[in-house]
Protein backbone atom coordinates (compact mmCIF):
# COMPACT_ATOMS: atom_id res chain seq x y z
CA UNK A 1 113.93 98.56 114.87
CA UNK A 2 116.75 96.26 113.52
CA UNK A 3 119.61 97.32 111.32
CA UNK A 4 118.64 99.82 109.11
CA UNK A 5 121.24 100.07 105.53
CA UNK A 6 120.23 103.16 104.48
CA UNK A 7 117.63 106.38 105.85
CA UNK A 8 116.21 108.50 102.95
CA UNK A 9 114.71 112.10 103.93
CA UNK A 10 111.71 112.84 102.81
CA UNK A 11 112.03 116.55 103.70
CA UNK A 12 114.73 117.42 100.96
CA UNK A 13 114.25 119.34 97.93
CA UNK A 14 114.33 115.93 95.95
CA UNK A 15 111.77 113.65 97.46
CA UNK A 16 108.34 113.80 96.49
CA UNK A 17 105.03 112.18 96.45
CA UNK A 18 106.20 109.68 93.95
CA UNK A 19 108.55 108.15 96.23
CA UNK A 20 105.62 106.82 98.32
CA UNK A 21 104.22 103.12 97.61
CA UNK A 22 102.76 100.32 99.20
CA UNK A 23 105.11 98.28 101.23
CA UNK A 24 107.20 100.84 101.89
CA UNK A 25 108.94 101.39 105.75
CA UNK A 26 109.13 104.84 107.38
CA UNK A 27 109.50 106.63 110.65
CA UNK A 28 106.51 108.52 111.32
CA UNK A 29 105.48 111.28 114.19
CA UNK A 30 102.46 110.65 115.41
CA UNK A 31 100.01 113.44 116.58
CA UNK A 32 101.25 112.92 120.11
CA UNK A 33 104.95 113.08 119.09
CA UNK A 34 105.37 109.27 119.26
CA UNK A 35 107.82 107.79 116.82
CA UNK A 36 107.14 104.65 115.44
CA UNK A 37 108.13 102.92 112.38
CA UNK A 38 105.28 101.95 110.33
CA UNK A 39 104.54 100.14 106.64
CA UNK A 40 102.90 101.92 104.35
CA UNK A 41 99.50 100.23 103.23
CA UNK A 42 97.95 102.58 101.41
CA UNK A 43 98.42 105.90 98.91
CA UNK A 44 94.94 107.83 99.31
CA UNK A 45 94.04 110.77 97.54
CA UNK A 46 91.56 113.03 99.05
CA UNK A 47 90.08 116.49 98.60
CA UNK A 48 92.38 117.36 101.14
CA UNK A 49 95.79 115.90 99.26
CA UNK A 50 97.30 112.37 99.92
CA UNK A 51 96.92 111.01 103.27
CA UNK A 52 98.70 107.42 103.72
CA UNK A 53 97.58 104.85 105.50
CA UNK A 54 100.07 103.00 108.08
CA UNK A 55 100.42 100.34 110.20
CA UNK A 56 102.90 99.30 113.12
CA UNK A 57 102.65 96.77 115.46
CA UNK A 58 98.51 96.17 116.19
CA UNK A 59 97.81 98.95 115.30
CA UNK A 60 96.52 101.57 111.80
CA UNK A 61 96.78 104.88 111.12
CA UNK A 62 95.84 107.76 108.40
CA UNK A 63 98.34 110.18 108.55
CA UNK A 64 99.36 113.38 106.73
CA UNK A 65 102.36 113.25 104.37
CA UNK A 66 104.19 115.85 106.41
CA UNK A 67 104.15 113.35 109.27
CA UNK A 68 106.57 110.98 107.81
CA UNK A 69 109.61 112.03 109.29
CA UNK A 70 112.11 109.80 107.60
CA UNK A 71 111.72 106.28 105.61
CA UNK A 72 113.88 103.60 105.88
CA UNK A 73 115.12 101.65 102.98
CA UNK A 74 115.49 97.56 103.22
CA UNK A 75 118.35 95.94 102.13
């Protein structure tokens, strides 16, 4: 995962949806309880609320917010 500077939770009082953008690196629990850290790609607002879209190594994802567990902020 390399070095990683700083870790920002998402799950405190002071995050919100804002804090999400394209380009952005977080940790995210998939639905089988893999961890992986992905890049944001996408901000997509649904019926359902925003879902984002991620990708990590070959692969994509559309995930629920409440999946990212952490994001990890670049130097």
């Amino acid at each position: 995962m390399g070095s990683r500077a700083d870790v920002l939770d998402f799950r405190s009082p002071g995050a919100q949806m804002k804090d999400y953008k394209v380009g952005d690196h977080v940790m995210v629990k998939l639905s089988a309880g893999r961890l992986v850290e992905a890049e944001i790609k996408a901000v997509i607002n649904t019926t359902d609320g925003v879902r984002l879209q991620v990708s990590f190594g070959e692969e994509t994802a559309r995930i629920y917010v409440w999946q990212v567990v952490e994001r990890i902020k670049e130097d």
